[in-house]
N, C-alpha and C. Protein backbone atom coordinates (compact mmCIF):
# COMPACT_ATOMS: atom_id res chain seq x y z
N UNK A 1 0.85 -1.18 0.00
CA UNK A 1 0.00 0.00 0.00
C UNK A 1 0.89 1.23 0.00
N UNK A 2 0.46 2.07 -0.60
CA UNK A 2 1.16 3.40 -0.90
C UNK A 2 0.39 4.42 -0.19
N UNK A 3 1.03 5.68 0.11
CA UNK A 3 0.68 6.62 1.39
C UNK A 3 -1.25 6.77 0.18
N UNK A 4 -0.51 7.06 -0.93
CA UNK A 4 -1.84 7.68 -1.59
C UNK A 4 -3.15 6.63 -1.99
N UNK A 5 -2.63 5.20 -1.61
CA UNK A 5 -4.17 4.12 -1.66
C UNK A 5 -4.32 3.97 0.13
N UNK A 6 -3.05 4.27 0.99
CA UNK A 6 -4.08 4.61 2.30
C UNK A 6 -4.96 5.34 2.45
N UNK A 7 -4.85 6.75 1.87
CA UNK A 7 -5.45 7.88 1.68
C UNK A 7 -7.15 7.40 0.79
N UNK A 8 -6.69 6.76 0.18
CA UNK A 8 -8.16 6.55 -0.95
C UNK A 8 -9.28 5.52 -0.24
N UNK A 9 -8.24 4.95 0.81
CA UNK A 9 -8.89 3.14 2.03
C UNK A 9 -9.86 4.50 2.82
N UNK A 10 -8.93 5.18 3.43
CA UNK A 10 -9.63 6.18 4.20
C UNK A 10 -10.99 6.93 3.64
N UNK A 11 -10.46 7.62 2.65
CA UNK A 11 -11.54 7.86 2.27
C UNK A 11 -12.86 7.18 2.04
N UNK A 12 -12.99 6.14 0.99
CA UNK A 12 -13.76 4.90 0.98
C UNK A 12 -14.72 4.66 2.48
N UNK A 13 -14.10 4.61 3.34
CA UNK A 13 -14.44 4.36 4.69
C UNK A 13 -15.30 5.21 5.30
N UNK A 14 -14.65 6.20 4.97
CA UNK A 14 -15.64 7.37 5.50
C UNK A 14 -16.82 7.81 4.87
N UNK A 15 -16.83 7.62 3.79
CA UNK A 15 -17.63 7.61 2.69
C UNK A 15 -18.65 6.90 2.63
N UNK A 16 -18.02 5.68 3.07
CA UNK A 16 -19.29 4.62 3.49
C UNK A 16 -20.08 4.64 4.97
N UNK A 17 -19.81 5.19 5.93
CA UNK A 17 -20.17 5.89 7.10
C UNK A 17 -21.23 6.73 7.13
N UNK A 18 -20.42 7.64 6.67
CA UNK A 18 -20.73 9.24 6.42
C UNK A 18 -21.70 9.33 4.98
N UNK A 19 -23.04 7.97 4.93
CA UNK A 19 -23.15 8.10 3.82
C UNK A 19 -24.33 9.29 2.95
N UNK A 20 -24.43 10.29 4.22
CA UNK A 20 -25.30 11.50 3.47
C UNK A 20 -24.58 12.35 3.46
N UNK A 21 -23.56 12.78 3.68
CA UNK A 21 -22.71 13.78 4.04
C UNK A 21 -21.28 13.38 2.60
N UNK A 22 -21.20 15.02 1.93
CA UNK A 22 -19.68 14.91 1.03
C UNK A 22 -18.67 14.84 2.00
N UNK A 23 -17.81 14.00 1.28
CA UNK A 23 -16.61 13.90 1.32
C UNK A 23 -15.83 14.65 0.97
N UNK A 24 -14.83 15.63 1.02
CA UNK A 24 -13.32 15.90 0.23
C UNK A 24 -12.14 15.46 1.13
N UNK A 25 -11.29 15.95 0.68
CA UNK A 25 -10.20 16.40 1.51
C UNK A 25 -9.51 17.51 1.02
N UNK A 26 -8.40 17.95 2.38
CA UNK A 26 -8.11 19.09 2.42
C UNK A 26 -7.50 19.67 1.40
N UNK A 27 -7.20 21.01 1.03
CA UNK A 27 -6.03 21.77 0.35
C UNK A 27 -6.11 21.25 -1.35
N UNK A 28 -7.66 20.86 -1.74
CA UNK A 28 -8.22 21.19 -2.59
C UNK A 28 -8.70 22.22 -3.19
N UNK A 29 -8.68 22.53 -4.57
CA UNK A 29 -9.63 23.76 -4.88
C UNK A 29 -10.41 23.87 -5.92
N UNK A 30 -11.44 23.41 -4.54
CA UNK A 30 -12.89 22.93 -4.99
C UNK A 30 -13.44 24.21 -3.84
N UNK A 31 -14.53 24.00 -4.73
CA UNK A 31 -15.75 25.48 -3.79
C UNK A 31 -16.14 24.22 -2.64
N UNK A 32 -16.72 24.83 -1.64
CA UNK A 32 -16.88 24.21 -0.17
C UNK A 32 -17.86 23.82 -0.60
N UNK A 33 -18.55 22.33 -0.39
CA UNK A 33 -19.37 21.65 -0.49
C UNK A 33 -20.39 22.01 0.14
N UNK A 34 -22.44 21.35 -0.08
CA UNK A 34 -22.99 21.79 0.85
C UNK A 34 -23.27 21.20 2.13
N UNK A 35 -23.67 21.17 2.93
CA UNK A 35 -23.85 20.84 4.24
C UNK A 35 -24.49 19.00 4.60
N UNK A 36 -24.14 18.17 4.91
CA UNK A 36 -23.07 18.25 5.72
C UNK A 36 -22.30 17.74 5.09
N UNK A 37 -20.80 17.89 5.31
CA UNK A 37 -19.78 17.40 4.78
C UNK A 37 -18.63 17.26 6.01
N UNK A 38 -17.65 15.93 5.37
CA UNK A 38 -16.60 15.82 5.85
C UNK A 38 -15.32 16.04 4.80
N UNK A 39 -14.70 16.80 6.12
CA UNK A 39 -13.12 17.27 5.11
C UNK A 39 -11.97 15.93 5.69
N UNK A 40 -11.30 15.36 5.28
CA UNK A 40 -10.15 14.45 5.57
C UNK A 40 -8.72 15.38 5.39
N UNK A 41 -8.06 15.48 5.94
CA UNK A 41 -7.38 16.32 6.46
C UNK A 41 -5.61 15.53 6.23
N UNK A 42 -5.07 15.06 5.82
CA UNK A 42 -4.02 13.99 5.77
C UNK A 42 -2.61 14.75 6.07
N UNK A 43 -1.74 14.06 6.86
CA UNK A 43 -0.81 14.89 7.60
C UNK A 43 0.32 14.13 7.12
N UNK A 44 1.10 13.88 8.06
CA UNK A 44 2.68 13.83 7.81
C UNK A 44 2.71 12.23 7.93
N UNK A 45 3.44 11.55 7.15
CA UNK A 45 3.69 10.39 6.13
C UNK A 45 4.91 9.86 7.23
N UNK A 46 4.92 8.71 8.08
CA UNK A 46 6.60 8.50 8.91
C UNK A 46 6.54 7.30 9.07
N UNK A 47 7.85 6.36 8.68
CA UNK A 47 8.51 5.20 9.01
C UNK A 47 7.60 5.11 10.64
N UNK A 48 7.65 3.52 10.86
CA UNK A 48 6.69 3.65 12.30
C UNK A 48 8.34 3.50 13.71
N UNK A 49 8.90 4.48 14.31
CA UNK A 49 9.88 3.85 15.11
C UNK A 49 10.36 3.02 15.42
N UNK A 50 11.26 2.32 15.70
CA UNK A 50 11.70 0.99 16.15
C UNK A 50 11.34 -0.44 15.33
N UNK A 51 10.54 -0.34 14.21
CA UNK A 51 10.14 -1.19 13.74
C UNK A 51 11.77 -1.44 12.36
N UNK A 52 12.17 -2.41 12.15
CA UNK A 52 13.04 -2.41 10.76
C UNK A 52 12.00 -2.98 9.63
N UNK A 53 12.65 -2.77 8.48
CA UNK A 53 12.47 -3.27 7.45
C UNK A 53 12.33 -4.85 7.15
N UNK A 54 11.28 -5.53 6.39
CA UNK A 54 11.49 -6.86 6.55
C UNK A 54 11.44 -7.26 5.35
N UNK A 55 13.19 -8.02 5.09
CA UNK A 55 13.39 -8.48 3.62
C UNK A 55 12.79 -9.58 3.21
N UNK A 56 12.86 -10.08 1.92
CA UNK A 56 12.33 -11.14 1.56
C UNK A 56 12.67 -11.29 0.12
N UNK A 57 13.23 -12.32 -0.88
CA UNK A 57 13.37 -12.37 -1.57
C UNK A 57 12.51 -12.73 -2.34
N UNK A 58 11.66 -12.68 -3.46
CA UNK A 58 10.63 -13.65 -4.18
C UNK A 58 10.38 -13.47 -5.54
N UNK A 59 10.50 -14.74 -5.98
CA UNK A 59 11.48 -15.34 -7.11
C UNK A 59 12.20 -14.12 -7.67
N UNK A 60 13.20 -14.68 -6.67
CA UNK A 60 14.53 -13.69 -7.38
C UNK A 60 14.82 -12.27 -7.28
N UNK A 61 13.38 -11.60 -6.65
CA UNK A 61 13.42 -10.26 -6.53
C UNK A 61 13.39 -9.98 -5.38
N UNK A 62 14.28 -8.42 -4.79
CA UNK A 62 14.31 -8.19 -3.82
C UNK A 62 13.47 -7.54 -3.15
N UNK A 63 12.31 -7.89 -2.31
CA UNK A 63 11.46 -6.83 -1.64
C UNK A 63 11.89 -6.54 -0.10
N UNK A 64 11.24 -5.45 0.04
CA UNK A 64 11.28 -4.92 1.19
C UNK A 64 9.88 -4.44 1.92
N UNK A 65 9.33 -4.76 3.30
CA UNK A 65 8.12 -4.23 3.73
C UNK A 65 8.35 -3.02 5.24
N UNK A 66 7.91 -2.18 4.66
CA UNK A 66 7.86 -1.11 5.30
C UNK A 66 6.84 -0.59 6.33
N UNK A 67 6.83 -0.88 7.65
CA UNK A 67 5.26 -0.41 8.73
C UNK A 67 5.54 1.30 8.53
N UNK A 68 4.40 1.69 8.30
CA UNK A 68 4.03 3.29 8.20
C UNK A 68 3.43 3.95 8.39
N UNK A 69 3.31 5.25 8.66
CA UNK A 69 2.05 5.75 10.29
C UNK A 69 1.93 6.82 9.42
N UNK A 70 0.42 7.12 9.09
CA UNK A 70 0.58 8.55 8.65
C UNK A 70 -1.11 8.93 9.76
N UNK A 71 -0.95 10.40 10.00
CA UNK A 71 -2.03 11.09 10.46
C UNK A 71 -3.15 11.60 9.73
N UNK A 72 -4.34 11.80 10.31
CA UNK A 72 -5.33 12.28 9.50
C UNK A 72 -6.34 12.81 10.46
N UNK A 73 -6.91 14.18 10.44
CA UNK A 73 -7.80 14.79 11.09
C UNK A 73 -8.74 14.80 10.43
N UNK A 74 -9.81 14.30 10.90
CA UNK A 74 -11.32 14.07 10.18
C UNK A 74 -12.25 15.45 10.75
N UNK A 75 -12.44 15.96 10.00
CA UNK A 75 -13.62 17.09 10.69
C UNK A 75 -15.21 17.29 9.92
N UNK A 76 -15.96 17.16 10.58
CA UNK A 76 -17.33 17.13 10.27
C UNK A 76 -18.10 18.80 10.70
N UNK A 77 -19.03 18.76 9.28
CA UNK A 77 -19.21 20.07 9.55
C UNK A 77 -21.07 19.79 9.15
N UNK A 78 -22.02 20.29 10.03
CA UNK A 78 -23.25 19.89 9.91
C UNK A 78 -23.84 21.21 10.49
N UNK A 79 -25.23 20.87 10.05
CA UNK A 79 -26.20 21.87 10.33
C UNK A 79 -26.53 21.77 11.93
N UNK A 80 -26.38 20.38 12.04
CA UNK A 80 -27.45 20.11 13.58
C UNK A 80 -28.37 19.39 13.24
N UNK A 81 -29.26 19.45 13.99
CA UNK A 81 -30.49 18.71 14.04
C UNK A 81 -31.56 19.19 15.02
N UNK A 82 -32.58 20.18 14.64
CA UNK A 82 -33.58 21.01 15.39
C UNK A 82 -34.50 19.91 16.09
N UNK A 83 -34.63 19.92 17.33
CA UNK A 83 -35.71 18.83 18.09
C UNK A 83 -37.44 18.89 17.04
N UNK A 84 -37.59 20.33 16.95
CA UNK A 84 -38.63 20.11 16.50
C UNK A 84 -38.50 21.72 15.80
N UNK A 85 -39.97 21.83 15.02
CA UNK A 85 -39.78 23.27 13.57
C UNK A 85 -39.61 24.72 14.81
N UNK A 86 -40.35 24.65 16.36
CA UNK A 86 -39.66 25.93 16.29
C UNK A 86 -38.42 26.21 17.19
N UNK A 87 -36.93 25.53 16.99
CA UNK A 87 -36.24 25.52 18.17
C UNK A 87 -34.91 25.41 17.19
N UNK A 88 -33.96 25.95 18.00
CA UNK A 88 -32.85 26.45 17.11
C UNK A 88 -32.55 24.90 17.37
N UNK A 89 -31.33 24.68 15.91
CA UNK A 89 -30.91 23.21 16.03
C UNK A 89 -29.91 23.09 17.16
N UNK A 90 -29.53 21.61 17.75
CA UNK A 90 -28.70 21.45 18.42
C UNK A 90 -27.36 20.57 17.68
N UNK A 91 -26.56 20.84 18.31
CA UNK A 91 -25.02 21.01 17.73
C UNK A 91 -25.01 19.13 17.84
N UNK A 92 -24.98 18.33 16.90
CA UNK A 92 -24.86 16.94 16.89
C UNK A 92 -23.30 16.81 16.42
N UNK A 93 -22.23 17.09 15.88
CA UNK A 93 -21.49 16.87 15.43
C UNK A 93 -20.58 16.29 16.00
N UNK A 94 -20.10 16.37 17.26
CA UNK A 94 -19.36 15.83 18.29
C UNK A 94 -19.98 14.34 18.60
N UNK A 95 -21.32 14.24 18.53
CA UNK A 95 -22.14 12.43 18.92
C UNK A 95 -21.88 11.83 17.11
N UNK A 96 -21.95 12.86 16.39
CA UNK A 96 -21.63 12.14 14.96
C UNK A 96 -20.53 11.57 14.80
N UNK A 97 -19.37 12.50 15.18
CA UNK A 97 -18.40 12.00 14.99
C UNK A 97 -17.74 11.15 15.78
N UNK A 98 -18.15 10.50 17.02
CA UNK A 98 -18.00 9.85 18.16
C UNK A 98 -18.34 8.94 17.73
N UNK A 99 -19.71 8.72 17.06
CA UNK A 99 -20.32 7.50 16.05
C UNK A 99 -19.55 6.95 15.11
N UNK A 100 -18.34 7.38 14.61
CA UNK A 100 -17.56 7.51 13.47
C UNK A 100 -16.05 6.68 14.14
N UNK A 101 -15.81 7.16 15.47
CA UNK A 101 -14.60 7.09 16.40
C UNK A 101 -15.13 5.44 16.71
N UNK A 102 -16.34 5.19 17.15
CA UNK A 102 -16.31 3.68 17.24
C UNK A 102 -16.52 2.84 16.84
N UNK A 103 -17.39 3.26 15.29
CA UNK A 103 -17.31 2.51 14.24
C UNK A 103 -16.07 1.94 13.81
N UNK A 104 -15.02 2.81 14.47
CA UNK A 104 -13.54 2.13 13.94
C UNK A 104 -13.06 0.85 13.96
N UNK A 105 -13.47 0.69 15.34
CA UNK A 105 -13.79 -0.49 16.61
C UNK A 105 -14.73 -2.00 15.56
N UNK A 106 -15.84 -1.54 14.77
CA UNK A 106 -16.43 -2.83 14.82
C UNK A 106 -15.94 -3.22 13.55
N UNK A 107 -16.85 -4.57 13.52
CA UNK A 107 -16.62 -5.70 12.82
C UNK A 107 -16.49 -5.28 11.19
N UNK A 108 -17.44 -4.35 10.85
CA UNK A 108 -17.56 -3.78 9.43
C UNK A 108 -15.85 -3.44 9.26
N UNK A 109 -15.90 -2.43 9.79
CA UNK A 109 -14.36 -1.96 9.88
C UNK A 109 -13.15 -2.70 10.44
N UNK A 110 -13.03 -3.36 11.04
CA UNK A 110 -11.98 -4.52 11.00
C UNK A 110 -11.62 -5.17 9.75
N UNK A 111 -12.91 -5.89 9.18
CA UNK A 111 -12.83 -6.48 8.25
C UNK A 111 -12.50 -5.72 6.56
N UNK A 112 -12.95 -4.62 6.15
CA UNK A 112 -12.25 -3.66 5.90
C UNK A 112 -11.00 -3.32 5.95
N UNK A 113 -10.48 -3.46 7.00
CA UNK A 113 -8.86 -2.80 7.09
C UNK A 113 -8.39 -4.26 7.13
N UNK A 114 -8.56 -5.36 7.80
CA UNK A 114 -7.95 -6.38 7.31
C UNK A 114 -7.57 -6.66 6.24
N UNK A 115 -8.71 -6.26 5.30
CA UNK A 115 -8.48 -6.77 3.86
C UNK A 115 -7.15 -6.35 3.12
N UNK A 116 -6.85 -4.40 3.33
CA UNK A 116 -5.83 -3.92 2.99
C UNK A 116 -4.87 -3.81 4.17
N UNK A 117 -4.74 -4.94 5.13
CA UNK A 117 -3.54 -4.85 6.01
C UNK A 117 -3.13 -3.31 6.59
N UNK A 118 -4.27 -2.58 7.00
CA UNK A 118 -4.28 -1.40 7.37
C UNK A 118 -4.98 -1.49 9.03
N UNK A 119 -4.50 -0.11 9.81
CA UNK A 119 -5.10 -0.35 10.89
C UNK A 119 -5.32 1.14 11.50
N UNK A 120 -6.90 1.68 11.10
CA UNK A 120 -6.96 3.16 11.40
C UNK A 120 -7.43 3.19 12.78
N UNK A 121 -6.87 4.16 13.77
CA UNK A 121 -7.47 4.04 15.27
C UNK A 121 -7.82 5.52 15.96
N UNK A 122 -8.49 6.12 16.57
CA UNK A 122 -8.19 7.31 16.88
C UNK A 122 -7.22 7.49 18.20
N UNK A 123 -6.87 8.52 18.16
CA UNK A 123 -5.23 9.06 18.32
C UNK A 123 -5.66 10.11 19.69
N UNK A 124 -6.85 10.60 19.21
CA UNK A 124 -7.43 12.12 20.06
C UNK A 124 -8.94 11.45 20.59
N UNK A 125 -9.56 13.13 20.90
CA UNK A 125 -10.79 13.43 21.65
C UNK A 125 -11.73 13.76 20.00
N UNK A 126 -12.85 13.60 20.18
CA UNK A 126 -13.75 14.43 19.46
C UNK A 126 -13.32 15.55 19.80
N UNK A 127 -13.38 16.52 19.44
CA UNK A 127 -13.45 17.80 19.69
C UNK A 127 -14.50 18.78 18.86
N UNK A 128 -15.33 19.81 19.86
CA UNK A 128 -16.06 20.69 18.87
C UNK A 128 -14.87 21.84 18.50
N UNK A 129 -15.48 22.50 17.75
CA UNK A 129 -14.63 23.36 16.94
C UNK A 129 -15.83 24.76 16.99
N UNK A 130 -15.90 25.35 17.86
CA UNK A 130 -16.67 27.08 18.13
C UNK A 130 -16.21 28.21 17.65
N UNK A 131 -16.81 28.63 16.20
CA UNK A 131 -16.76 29.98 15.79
C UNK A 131 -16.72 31.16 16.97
N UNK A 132 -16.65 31.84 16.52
CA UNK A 132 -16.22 32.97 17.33
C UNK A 132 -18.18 34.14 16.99
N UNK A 133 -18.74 33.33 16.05
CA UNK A 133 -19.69 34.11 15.50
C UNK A 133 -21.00 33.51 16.23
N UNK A 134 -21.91 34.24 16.91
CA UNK A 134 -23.07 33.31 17.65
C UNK A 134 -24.30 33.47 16.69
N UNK A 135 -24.23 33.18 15.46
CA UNK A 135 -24.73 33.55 14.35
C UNK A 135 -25.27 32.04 13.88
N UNK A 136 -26.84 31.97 14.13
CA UNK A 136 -27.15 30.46 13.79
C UNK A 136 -27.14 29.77 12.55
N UNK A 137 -27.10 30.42 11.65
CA UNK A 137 -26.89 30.42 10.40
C UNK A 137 -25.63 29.19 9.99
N UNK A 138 -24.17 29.70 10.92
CA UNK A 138 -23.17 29.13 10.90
C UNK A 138 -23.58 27.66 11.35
N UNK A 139 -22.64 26.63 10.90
CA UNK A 139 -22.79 25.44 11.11
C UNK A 139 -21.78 24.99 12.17
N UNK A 140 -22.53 23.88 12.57
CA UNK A 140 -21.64 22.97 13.80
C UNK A 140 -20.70 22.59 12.99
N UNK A 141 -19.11 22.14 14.18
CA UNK A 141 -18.21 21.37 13.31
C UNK A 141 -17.50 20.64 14.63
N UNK A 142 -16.71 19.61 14.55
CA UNK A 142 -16.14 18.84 15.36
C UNK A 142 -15.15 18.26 14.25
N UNK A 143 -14.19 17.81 14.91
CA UNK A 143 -12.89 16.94 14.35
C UNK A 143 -12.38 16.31 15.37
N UNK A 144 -11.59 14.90 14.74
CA UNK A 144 -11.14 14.11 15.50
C UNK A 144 -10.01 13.66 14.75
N UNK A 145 -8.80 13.08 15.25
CA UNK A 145 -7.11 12.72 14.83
C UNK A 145 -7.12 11.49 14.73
N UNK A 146 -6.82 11.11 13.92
CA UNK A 146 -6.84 9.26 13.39
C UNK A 146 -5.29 9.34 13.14
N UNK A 147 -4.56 7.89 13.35
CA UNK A 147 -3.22 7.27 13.28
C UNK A 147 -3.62 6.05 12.45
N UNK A 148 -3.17 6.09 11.19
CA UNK A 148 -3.29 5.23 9.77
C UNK A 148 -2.07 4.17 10.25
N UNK A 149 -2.26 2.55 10.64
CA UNK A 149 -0.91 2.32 10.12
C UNK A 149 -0.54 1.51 9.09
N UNK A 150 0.06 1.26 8.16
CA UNK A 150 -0.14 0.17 6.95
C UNK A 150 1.30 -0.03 6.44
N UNK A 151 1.72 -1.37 6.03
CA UNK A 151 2.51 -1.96 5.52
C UNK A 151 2.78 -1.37 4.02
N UNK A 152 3.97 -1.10 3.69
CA UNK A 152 4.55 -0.39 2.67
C UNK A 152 5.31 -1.46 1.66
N UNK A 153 4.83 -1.76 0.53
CA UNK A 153 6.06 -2.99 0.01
C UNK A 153 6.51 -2.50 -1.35
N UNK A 154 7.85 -2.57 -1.25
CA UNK A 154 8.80 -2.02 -2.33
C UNK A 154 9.53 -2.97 -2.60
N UNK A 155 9.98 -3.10 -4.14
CA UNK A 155 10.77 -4.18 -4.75
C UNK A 155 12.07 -3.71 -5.45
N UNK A 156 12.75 -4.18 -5.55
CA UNK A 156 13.93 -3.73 -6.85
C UNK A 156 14.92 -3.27 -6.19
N UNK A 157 16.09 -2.74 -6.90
CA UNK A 157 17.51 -2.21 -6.26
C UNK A 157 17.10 -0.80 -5.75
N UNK A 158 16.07 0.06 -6.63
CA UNK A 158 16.08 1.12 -5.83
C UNK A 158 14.87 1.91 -5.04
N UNK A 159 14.23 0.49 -4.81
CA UNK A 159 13.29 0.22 -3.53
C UNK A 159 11.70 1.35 -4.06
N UNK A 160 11.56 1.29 -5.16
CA UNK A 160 10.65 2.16 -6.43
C UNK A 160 9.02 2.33 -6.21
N UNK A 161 9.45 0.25 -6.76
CA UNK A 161 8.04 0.01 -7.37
C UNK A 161 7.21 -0.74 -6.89
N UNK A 162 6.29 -0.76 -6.64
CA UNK A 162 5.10 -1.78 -5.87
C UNK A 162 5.05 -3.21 -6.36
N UNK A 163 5.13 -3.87 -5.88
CA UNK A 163 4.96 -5.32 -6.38
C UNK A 163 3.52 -5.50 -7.16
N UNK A 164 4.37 -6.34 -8.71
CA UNK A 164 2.77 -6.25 -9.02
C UNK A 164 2.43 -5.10 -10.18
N UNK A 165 2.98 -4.12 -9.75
CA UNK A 165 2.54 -2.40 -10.45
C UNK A 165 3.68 -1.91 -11.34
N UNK A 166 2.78 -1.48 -12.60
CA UNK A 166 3.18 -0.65 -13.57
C UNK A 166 4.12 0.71 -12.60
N UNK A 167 5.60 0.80 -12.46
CA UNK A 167 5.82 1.92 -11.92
C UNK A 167 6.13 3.13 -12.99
N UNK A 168 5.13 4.38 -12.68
CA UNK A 168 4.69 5.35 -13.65
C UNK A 168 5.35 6.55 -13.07
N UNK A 169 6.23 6.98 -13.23
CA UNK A 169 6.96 8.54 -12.77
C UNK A 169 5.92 9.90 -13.37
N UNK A 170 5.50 10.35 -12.07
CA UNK A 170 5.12 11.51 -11.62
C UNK A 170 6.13 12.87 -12.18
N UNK A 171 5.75 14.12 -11.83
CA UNK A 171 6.48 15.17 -12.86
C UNK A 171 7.75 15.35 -11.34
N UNK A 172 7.22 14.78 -10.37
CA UNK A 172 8.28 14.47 -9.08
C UNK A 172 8.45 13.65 -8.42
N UNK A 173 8.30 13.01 -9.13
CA UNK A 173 8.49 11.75 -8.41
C UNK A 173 9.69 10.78 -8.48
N UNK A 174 10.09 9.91 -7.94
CA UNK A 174 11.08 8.92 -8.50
C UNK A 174 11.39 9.05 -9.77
N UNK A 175 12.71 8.54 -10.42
CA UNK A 175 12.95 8.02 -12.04
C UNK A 175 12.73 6.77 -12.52
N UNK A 176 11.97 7.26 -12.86
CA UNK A 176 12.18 5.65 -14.03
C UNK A 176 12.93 4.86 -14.39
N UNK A 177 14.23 5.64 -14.54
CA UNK A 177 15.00 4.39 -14.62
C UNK A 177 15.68 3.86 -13.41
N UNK A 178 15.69 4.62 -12.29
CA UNK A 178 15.69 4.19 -11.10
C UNK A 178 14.96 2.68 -10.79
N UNK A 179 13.26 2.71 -11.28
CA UNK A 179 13.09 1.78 -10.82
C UNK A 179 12.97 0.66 -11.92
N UNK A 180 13.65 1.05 -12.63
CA UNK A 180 13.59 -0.16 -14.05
C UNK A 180 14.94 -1.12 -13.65
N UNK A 181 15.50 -0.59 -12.53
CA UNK A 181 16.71 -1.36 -12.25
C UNK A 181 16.59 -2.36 -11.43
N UNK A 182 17.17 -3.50 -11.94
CA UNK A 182 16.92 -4.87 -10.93
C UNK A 182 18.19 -5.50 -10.41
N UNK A 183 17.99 -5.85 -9.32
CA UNK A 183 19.35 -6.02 -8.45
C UNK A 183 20.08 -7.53 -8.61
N UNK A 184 21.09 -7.75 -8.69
CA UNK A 184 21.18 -9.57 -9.00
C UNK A 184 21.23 -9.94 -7.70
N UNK A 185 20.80 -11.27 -7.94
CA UNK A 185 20.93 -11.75 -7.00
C UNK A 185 21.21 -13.25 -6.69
N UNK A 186 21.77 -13.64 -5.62
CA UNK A 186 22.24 -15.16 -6.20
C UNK A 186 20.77 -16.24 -5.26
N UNK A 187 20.71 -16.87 -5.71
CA UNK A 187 19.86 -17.99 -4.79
C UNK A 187 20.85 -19.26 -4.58
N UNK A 188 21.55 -19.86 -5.42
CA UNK A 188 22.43 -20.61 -5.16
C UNK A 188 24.40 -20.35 -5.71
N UNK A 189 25.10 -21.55 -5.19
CA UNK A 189 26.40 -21.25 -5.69
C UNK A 189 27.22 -22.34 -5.40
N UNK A 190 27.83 -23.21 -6.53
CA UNK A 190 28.82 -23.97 -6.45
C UNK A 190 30.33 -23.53 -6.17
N UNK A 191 30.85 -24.21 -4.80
CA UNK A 191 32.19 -23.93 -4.65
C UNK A 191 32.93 -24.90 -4.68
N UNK A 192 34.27 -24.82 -5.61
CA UNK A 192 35.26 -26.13 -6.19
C UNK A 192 36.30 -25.47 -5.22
N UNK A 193 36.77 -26.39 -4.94
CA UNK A 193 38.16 -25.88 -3.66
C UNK A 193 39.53 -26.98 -4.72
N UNK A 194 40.50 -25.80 -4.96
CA UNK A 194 41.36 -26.83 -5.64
C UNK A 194 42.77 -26.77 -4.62
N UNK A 195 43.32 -28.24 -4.87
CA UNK A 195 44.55 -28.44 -3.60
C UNK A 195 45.74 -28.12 -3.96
């Protein structure tokens, strides 16, 4: 799995949750969706500490699997939900997204992240998020911090390309011929000892 199909698992997930509410994520530029929506928020990409690399050769090629932690702040942004037609709405977003925090927990979602050897957990608190404006108009919002962790597998001499995958160079990404390079390697070897 690559940082950017964790990113797409995540999404998916939430998506399927969150299933009246848009989806984006952040530092898009897209006009703000309408109400309710969740923004996915994706943070900093890191080797998981103390863990090494675990080699493996197969047929003949050299892979490597990588444990990898990336962050993600989920924030939900909703109208509310008015008890009844004449009463200002009340702020649900914090029980929504709490709904969301332990959905992590069940069986749907286990099985899910099993599938892609992924393991999303929350990290934080719900938290509401209070404008500064007491203007009802404005919408509720809450966010919560998720810790992604997922297995990374790279093949070849210069540790490139996904097993399996067409590796396609980006306008920054790796070179191509970087990962067109394959490392030798021996599996066996006859030794003659002369006297």
């Amino acid at each position: 799995m690559t940082s950017l199909e964790c990113q797409s698992a995540v999404y998916d997930l939430a998506a399927k949750f969150f299933s009246r509410a848009n989806i984006n994520v952040a530092r898009q530029n897209a006009a703000r969706p309408p109400l309710p929506f969740v923004t996915l928020n994706f943070g900093i990409v890191s080797r998981v500490d103390g863990i090494s690399a675990v080699k493996a050769v197969v047929d003949g090629v050299e892979r490597r699997s990588f444990s990898v932690q990336q962050n993600c702040t989920i924030e939900l942004v909703t109208k509310g939900e008015a008890p009844d037609e004449n009463t200002q709405p009340v702020d649900t977003s914090v029980e929504d997204l709490q709904q969301f925090s332990l959905f992590l927990s069940s069986e749907y979602a286990g099985y899910f992240m099993q599938r892609r050897n992924m393991d999303i957990r929350p990290s934080g608190d719900c938290i509401p998020i209070y404008n500064l404006s007491n203007d009802v108009s404005v919408p509720f919002r809450a966010s919560l911090d998720v810790s992604i962790t997922y297995q990374q597998i790279v093949e070849d001499m210069a540790l490139l390309r996904t097993p399996g995958k067409q590796y396609a160079q980006r306008g920054s990404s790796g070179s191509a011929d970087l990962a067109a390079m394959q490392a030798g390697y021996m599996s066996e070897a006859e030794i003659n000892y002369k006297e």
